[in-house]
C-alpha atoms as a PDB file:
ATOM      1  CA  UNK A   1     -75.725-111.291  85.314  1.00  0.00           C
ATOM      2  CA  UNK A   2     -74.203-114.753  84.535  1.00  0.00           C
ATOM      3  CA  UNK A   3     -70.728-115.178  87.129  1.00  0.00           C
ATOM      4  CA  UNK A   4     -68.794-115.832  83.913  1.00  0.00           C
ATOM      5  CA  UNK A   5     -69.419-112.753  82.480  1.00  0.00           C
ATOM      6  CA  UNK A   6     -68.835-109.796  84.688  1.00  0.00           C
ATOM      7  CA  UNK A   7     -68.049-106.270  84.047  1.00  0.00           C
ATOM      8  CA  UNK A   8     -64.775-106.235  82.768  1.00  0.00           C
ATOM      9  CA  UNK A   9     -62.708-104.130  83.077  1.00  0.00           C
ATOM     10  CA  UNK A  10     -63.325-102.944  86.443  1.00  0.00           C
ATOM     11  CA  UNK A  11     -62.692 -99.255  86.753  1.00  0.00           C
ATOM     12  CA  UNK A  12     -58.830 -98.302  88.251  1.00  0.00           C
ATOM     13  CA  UNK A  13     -59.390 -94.652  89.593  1.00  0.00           C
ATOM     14  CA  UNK A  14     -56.521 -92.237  90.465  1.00  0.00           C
ATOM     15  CA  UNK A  15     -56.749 -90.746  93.855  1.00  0.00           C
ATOM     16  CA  UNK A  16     -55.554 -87.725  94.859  1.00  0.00           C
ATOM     17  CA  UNK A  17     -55.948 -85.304  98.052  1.00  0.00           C
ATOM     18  CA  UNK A  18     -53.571 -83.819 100.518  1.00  0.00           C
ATOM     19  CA  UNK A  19     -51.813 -86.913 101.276  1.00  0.00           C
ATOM     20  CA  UNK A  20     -51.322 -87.749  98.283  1.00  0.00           C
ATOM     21  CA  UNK A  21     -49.846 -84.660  96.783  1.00  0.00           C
ATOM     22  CA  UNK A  22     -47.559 -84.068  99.419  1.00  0.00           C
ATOM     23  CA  UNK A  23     -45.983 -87.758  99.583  1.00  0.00           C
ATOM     24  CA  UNK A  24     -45.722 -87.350  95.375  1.00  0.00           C
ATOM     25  CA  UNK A  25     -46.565 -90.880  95.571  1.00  0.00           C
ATOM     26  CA  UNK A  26     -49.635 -91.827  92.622  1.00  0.00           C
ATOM     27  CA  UNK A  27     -52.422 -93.676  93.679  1.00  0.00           C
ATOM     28  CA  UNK A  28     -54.789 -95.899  92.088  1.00  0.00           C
ATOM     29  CA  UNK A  29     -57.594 -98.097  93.026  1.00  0.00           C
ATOM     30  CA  UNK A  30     -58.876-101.176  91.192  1.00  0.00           C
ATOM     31  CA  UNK A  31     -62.755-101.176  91.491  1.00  0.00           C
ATOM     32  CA  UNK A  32     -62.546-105.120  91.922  1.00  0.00           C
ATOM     33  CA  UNK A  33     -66.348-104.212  93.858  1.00  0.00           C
ATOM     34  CA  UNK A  34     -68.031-103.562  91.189  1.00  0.00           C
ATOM     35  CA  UNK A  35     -67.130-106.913  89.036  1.00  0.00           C
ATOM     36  CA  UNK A  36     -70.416-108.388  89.726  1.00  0.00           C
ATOM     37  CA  UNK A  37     -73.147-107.866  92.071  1.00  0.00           C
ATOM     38  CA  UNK A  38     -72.750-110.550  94.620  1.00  0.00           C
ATOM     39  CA  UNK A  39     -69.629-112.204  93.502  1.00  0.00           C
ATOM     40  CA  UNK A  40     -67.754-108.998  94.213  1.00  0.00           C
ATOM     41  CA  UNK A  41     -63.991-108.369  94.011  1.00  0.00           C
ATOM     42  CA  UNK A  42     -61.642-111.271  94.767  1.00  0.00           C
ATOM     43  CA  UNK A  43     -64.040-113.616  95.197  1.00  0.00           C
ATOM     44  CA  UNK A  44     -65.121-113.576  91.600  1.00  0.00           C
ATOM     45  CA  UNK A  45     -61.713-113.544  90.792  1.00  0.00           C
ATOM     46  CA  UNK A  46     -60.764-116.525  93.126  1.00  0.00           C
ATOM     47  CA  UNK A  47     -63.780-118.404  92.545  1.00  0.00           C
ATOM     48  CA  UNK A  48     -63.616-118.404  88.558  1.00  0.00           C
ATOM     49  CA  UNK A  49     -61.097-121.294  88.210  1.00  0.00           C
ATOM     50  CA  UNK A  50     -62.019-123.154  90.530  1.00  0.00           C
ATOM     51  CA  UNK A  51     -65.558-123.114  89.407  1.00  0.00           C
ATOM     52  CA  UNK A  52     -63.895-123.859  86.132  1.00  0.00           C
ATOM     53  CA  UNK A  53     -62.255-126.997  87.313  1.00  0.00           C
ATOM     54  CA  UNK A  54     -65.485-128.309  89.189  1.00  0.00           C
ATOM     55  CA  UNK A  55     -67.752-128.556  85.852  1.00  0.00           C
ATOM     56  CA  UNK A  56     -64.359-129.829  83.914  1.00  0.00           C
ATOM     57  CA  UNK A  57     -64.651-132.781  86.866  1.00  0.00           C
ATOM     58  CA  UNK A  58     -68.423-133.505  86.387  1.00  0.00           C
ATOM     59  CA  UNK A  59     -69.145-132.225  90.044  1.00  0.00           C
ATOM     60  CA  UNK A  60     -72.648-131.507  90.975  1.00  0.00           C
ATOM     61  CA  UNK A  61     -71.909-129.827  94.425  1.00  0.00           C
ATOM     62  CA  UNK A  62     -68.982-127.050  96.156  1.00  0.00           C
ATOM     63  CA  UNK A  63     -68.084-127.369  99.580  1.00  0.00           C
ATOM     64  CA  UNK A  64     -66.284-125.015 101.158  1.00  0.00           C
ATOM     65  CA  UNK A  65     -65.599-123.028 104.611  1.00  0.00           C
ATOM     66  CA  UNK A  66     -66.138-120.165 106.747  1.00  0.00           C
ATOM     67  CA  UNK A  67     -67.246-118.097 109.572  1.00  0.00           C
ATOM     68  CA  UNK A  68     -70.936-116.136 110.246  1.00  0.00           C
ATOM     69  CA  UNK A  69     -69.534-113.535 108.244  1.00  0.00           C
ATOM     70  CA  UNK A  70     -67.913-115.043 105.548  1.00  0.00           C
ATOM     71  CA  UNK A  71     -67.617-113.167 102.258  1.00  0.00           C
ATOM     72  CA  UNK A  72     -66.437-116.246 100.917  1.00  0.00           C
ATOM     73  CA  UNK A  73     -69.281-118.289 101.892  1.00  0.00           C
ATOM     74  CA  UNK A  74     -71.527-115.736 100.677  1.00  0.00           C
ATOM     75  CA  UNK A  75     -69.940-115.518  97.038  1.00  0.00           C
ATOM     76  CA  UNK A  76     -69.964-119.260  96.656  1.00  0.00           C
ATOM     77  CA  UNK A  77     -73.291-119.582  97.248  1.00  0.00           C
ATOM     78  CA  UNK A  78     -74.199-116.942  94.871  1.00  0.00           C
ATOM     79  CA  UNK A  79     -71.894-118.600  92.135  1.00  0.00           C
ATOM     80  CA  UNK A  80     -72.909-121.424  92.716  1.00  0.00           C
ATOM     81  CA  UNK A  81     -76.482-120.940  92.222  1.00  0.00           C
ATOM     82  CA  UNK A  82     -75.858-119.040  89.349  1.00  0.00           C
ATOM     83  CA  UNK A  83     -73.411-121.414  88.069  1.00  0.00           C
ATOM     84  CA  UNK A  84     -75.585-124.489  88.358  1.00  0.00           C
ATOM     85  CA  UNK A  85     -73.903-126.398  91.722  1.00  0.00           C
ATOM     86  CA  UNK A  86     -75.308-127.195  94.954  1.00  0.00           C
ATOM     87  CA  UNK A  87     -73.400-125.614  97.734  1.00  0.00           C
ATOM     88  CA  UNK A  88     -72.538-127.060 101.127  1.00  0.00           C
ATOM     89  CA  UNK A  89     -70.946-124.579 103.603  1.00  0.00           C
ATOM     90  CA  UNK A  90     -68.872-125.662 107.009  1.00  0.00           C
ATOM     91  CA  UNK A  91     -69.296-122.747 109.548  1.00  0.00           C
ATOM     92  CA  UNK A  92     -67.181-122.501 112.633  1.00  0.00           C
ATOM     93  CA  UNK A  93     -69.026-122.304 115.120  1.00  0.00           C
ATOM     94  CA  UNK A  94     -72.436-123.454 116.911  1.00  0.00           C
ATOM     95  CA  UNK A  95     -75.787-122.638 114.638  1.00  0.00           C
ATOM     96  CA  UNK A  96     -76.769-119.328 115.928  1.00  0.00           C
ATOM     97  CA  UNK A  97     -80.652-120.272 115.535  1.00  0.00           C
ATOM     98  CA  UNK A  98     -82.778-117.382 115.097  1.00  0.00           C
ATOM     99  CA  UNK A  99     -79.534-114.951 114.979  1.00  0.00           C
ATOM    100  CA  UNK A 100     -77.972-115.882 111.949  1.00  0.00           C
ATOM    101  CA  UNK A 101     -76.124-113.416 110.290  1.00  0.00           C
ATOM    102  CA  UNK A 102     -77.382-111.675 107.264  1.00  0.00           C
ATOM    103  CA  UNK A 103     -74.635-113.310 105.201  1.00  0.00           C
ATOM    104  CA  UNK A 104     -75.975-116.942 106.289  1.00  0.00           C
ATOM    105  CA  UNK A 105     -79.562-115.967 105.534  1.00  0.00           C
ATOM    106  CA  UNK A 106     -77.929-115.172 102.387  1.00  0.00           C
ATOM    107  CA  UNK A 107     -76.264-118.285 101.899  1.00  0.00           C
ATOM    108  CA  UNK A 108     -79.394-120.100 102.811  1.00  0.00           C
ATOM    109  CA  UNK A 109     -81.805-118.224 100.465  1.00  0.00           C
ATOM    110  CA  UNK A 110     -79.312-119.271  97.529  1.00  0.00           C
ATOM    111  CA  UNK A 111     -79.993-123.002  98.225  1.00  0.00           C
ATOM    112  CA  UNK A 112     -76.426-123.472 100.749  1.00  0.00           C
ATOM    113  CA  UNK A 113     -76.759-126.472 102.854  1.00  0.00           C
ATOM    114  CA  UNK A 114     -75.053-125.065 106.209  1.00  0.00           C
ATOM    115  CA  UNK A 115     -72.903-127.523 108.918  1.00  0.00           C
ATOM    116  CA  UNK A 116     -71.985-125.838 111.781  1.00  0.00           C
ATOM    117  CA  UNK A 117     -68.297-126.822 113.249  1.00  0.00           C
ATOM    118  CA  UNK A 118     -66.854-126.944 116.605  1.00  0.00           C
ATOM    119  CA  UNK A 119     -63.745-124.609 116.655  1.00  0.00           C
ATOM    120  CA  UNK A 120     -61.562-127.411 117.656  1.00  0.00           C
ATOM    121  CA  UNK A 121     -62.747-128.732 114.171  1.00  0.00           C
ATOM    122  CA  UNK A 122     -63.022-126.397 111.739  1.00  0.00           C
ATOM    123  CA  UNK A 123     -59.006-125.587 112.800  1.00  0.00           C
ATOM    124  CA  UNK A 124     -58.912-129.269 110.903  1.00  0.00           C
ATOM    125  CA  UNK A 125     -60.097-127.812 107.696  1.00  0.00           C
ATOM    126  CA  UNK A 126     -57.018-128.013 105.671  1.00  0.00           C
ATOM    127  CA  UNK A 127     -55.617-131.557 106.924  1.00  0.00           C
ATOM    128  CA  UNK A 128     -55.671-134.328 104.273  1.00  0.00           C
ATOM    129  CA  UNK A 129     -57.554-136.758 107.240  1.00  0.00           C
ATOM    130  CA  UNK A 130     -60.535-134.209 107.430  1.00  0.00           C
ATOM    131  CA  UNK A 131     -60.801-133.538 103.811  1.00  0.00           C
ATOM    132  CA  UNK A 132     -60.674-137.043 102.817  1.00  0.00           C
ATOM    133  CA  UNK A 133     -63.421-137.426 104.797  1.00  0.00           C
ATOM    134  CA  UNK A 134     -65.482-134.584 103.814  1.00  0.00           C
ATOM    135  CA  UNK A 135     -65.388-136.310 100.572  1.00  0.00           C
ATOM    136  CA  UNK A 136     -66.523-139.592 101.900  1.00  0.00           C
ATOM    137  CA  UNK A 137     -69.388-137.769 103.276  1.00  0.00           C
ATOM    138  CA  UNK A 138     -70.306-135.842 100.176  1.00  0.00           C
ATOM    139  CA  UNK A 139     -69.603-137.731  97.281  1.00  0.00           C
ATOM    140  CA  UNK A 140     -69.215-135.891  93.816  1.00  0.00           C
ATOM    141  CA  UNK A 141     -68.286-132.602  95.416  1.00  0.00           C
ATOM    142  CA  UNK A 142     -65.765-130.428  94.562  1.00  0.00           C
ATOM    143  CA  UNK A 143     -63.891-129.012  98.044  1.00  0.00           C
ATOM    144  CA  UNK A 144     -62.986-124.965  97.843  1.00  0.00           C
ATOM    145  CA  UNK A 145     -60.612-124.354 100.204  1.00  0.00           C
ATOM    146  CA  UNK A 146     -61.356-121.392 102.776  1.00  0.00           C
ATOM    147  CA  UNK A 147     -61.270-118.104 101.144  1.00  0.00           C
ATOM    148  CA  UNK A 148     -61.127-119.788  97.771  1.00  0.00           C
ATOM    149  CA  UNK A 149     -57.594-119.708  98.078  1.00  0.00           C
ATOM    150  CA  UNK A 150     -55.869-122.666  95.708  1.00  0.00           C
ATOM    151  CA  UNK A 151     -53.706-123.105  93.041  1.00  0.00           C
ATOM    152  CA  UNK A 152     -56.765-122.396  90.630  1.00  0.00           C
ATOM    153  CA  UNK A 153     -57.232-119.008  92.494  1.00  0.00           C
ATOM    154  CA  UNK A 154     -53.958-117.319  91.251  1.00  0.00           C
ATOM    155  CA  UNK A 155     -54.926-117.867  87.962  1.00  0.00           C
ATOM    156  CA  UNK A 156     -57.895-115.662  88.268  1.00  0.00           C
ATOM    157  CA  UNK A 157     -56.026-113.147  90.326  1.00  0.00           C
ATOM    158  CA  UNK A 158     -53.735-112.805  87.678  1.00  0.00           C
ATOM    159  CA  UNK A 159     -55.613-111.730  85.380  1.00  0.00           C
ATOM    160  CA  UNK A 160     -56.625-108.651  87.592  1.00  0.00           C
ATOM    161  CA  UNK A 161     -52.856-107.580  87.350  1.00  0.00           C
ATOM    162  CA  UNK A 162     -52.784-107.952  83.244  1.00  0.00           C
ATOM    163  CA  UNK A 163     -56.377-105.581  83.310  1.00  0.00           C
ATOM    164  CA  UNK A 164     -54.598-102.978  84.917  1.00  0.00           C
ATOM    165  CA  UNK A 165     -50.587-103.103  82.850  1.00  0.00           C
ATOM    166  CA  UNK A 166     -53.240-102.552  79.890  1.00  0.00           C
ATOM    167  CA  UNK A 167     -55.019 -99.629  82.058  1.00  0.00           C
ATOM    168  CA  UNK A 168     -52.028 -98.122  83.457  1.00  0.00           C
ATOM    169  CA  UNK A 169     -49.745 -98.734  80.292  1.00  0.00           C
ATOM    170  CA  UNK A 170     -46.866 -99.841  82.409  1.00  0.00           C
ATOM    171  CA  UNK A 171     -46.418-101.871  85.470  1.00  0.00           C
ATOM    172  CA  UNK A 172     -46.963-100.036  88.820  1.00  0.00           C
ATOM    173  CA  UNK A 173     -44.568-100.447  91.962  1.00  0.00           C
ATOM    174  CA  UNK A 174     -46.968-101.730  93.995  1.00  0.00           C
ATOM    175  CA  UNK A 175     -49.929-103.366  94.588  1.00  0.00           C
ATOM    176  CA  UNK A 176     -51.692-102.935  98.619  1.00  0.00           C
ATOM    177  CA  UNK A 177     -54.096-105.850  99.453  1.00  0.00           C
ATOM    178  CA  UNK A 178     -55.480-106.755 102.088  1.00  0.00           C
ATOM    179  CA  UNK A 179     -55.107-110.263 103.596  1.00  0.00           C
ATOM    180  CA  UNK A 180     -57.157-113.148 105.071  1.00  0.00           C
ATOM    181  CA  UNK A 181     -56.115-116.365 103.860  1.00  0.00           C
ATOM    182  CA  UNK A 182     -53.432-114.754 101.116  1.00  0.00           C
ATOM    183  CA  UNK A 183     -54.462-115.702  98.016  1.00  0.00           C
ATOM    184  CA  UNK A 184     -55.168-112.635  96.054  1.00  0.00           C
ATOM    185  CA  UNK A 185     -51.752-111.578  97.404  1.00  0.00           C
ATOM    186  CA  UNK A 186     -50.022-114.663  96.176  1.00  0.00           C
ATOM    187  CA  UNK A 187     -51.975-114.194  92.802  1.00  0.00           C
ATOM    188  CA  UNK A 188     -50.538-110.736  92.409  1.00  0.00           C
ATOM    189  CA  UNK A 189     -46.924-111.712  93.331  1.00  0.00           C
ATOM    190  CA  UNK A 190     -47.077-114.961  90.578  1.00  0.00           C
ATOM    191  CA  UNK A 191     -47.804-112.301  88.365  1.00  0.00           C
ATOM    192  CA  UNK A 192     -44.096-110.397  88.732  1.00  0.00           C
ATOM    193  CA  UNK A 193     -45.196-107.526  90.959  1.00  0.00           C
ATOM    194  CA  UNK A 194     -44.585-106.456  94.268  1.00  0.00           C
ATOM    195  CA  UNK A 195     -47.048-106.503  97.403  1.00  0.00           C
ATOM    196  CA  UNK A 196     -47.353-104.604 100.015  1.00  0.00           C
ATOM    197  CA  UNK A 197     -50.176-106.565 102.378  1.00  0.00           C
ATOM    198  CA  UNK A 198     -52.020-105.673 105.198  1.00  0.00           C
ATOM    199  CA  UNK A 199     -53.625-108.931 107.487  1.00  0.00           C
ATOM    200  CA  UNK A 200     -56.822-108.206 108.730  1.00  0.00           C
ATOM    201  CA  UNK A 201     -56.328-110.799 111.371  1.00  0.00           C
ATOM    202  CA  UNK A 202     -54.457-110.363 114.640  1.00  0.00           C
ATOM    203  CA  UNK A 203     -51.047-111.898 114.657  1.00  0.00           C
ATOM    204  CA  UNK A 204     -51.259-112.429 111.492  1.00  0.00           C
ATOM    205  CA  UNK A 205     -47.491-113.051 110.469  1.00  0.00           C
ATOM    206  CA  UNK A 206     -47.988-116.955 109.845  1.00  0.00           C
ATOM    207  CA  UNK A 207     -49.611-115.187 106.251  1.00  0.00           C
ATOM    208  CA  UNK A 208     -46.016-114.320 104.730  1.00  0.00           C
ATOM    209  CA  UNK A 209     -45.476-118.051 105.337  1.00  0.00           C
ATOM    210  CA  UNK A 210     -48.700-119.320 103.609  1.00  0.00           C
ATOM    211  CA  UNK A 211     -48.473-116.276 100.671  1.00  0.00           C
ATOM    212  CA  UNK A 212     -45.171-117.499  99.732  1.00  0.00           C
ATOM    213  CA  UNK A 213     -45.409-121.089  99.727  1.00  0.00           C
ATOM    214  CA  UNK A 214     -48.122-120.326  97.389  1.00  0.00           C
ATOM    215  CA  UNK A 215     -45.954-118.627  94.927  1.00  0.00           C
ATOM    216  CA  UNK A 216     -42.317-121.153  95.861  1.00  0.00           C
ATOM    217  CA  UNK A 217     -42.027-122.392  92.667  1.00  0.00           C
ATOM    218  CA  UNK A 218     -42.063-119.403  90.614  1.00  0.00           C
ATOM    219  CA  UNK A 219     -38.810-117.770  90.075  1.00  0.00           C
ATOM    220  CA  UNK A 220     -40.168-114.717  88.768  1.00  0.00           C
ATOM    221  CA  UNK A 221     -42.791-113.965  91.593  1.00  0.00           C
ATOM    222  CA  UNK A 222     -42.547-110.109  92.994  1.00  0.00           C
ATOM    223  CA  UNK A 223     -41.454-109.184  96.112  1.00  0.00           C
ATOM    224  CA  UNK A 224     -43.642-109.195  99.155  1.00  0.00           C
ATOM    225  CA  UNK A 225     -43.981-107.182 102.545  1.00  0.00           C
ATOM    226  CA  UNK A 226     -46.345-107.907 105.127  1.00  0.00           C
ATOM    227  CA  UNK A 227     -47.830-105.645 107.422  1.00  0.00           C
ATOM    228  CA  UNK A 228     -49.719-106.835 110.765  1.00  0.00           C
ATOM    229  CA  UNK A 229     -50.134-103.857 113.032  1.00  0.00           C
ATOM    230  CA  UNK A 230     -53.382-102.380 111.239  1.00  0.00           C
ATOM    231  CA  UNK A 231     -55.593-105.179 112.140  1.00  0.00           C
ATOM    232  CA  UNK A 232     -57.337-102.779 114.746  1.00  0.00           C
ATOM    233  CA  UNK A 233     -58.034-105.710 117.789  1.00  0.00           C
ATOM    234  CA  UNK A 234     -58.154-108.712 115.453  1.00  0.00           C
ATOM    235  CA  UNK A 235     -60.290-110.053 112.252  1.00  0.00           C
ATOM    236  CA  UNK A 236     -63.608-108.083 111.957  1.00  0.00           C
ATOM    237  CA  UNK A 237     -62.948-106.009 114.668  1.00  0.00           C
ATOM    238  CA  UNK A 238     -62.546-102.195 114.371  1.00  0.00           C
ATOM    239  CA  UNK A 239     -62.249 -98.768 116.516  1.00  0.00           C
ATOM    240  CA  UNK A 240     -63.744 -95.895 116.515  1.00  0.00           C
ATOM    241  CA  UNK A 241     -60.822 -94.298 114.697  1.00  0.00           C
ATOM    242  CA  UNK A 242     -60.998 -96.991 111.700  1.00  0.00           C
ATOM    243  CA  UNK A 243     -64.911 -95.969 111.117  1.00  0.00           C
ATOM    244  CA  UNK A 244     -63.746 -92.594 111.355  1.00  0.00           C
ATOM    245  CA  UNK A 245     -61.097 -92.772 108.305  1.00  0.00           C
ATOM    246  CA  UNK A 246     -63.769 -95.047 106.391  1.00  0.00           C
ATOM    247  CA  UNK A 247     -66.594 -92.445 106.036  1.00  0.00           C
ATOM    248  CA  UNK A 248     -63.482 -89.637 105.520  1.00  0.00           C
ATOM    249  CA  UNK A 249     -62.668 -91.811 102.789  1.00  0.00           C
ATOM    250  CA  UNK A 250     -66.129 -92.168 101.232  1.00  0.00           C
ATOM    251  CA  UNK A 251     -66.728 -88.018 101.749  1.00  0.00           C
ATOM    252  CA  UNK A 252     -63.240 -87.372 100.155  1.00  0.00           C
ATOM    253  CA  UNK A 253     -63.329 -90.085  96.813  1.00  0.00           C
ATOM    254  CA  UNK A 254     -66.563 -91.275  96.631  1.00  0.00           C
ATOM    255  CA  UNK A 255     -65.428 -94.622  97.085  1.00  0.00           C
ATOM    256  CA  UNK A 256     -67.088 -97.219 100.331  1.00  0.00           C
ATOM    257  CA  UNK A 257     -64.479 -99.471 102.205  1.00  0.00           C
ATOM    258  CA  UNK A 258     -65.766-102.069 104.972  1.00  0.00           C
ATOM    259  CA  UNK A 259     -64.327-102.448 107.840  1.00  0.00           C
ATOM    260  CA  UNK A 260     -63.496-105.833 107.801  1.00  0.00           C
ATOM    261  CA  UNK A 261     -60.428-105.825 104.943  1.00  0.00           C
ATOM    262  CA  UNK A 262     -60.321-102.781 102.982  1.00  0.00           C
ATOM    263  CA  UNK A 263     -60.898-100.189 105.597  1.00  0.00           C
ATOM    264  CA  UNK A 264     -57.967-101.414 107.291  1.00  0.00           C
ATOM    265  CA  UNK A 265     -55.645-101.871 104.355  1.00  0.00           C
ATOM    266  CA  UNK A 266     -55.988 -98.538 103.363  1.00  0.00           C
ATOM    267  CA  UNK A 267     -55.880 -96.820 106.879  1.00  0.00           C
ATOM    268  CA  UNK A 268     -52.303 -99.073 106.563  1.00  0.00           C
ATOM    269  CA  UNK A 269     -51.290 -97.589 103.439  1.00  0.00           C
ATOM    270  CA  UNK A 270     -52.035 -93.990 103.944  1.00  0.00           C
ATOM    271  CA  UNK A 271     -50.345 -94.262 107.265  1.00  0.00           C
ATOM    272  CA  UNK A 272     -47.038 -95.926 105.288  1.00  0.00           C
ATOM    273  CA  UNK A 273     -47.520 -93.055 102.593  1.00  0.00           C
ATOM    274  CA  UNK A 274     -47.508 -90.311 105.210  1.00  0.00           C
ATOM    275  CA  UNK A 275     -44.443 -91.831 106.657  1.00  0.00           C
ATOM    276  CA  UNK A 276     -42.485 -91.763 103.956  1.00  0.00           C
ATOM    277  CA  UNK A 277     -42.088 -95.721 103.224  1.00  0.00           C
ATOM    278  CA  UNK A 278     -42.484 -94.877  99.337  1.00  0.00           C
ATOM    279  CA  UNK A 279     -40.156 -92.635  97.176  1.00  0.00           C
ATOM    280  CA  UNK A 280     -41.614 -90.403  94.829  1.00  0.00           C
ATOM    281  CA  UNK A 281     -42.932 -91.471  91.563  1.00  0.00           C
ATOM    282  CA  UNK A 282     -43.856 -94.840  92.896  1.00  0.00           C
ATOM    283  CA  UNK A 283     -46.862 -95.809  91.414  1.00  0.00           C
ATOM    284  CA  UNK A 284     -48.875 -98.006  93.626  1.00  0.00           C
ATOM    285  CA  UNK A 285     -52.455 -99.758  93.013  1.00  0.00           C
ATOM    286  CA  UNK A 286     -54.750-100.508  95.997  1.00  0.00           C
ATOM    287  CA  UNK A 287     -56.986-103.361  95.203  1.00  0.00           C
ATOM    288  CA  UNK A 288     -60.820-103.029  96.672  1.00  0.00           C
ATOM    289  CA  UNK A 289     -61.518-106.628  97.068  1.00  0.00           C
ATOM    290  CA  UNK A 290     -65.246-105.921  97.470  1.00  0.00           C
ATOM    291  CA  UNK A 291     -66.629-107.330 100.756  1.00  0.00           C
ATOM    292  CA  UNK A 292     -69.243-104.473 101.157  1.00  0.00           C
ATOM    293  CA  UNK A 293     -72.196-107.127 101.846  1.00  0.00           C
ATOM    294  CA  UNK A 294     -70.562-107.105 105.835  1.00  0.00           C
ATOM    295  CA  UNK A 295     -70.658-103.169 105.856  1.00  0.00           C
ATOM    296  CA  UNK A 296     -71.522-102.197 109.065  1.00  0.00           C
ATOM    297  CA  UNK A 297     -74.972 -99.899 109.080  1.00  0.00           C
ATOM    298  CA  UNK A 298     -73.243 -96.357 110.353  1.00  0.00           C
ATOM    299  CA  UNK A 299     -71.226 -96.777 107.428  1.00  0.00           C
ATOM    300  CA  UNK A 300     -73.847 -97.010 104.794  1.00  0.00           C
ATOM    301  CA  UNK A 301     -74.818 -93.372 103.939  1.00  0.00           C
ATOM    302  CA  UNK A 302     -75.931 -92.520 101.168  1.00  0.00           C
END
């Protein structure tokens, strides 16, 4: 499947069980995994632009960032093989050798060139000093910041929010997202609606920050709220009771989270919804921004 044309519309499913009813809350989710088959969710819709914006500039190669279980890193390599580019990718951290992570085999089978970081420096990553020399380094290369997250990236995200007004019919009250590096959340607010986010990292408040400088221009951006207690002990780290709603989840809809972003943002929103934070009639849509290639094994049944 060529990355610029994926299967579009991705399905928005209405969910409905005990919760649900009883809140009188609707719920939707946008099936953002199954856009394409390793440029899932908001990755494809991050990475579209910006891939855009590379061939407009003549670039040959994308750099960008991440950790040993990036879904970023993994979806750039795939796009850009499929898409043409060489890829570069700067992983914090030392080389794990023979351990590498199935998502850097990944990255390495699709022709990414991997530099491994020091912590100290990969915290560098967005400073004009460090990118200026990236570019020095690797001439002709077209720099993707981490998580794909630019101005090129709301664009794409955007468009996710106009698929589902034409789905829907109307605009819902909501959108829950999870967040990493805020993007798809800033994407969603540009558009006019309302956010309700969920970090998946560990003090993760700094995001509202970063979301909304994103979107500080735009007068007619949504409204956002940010929640940080769900991260469950910090970014890709989970309990026993996070697993636990996951497969309850999959048995009850059909649908697989991970529990990296979208397991937690939806333990986080059922939790809200079973507290009352909505009114009745609110309509909200719960994105699933793919990330199932970092699914951990007791969660794959079939």
């Amino acid at each position: 499947m060529d990355l610029l044309v994926p299967s579009l519309p991705t399905p928005l499913l209405e969910i409905s069980d005990e919760v649900i009813l009883k809140s009188g809350v609707r719920l939707f989710i946008k099936r953002d995994d199954l856009i394409h088959p390793t440029v899932s969710g908001n990755k494809w819709r991050k990475l579209k632009y910006n891939l855009k914006q590379a061939k407009s500039e003549g670039t040959t190669t994308l750099l960008t960032f991440g950790g040993a279980f990036s879904n970023h890193l993994y979806a750039t390599a795939a796009a850009g093989k499929y898409s043409g580019f060489q890829t570069i990718g700067i992983v914090r951290g030392e080389d794990p050798g023979e351990k590498k992570s199935s998502t850097l085999k990944f990255c390495e089978a699709q022709g990414m060139v991997l530099h491994y970081v020091s912590r100290e420096e990969y915290k560098l990553r967005n400073s004009d000093d460090y990118i200026n020399g990236l570019k020095r380094k690797f001439p002709n290369t077209f720099i993707i910041p981490e998580g794909g997250t630019s101005e090129f990236a709301l664009k794409g995200v955007e468009e996710m929010t106009e698929e589902v007004n034409q789905q829907l019919g109307f605009t819902p009250h909501y959108y829950a997202i999870a967040a990493g590096t805020g993007g798809t959340a800033a994407g969603i607010l540009s558009s006019g609606a309302n956010v309700v986010a969920f970090s998946a990292l560990k003090g993760g408040d700094f995001l509202e920050t970063d979301i909304l400088n994103m979107v500080e221009e735009n007068d007619s951006r949504g409204q956002l709220k940010l929640f940080t207690e769900y991260h469950f002990k910090g970014y890709a780290k989970y309990t026993q009771e996070l697993l636990d709603f996951i497969l309850m989840f999959k048995n009850n809809h059909g649908i697989q989270l991970e529990q990296v972003y979208t397991g937690k943002m939806l333990f986080g929103l059922y939790d809200l919804i079973e507290k009352g934070y909505f009114k009745t009639g609110d309509c909200i849509v719960a994105v699933h921004t793919g990330g199932l290639q970092g699914l951990l094994a007791e969660l794959k049944q079939d």
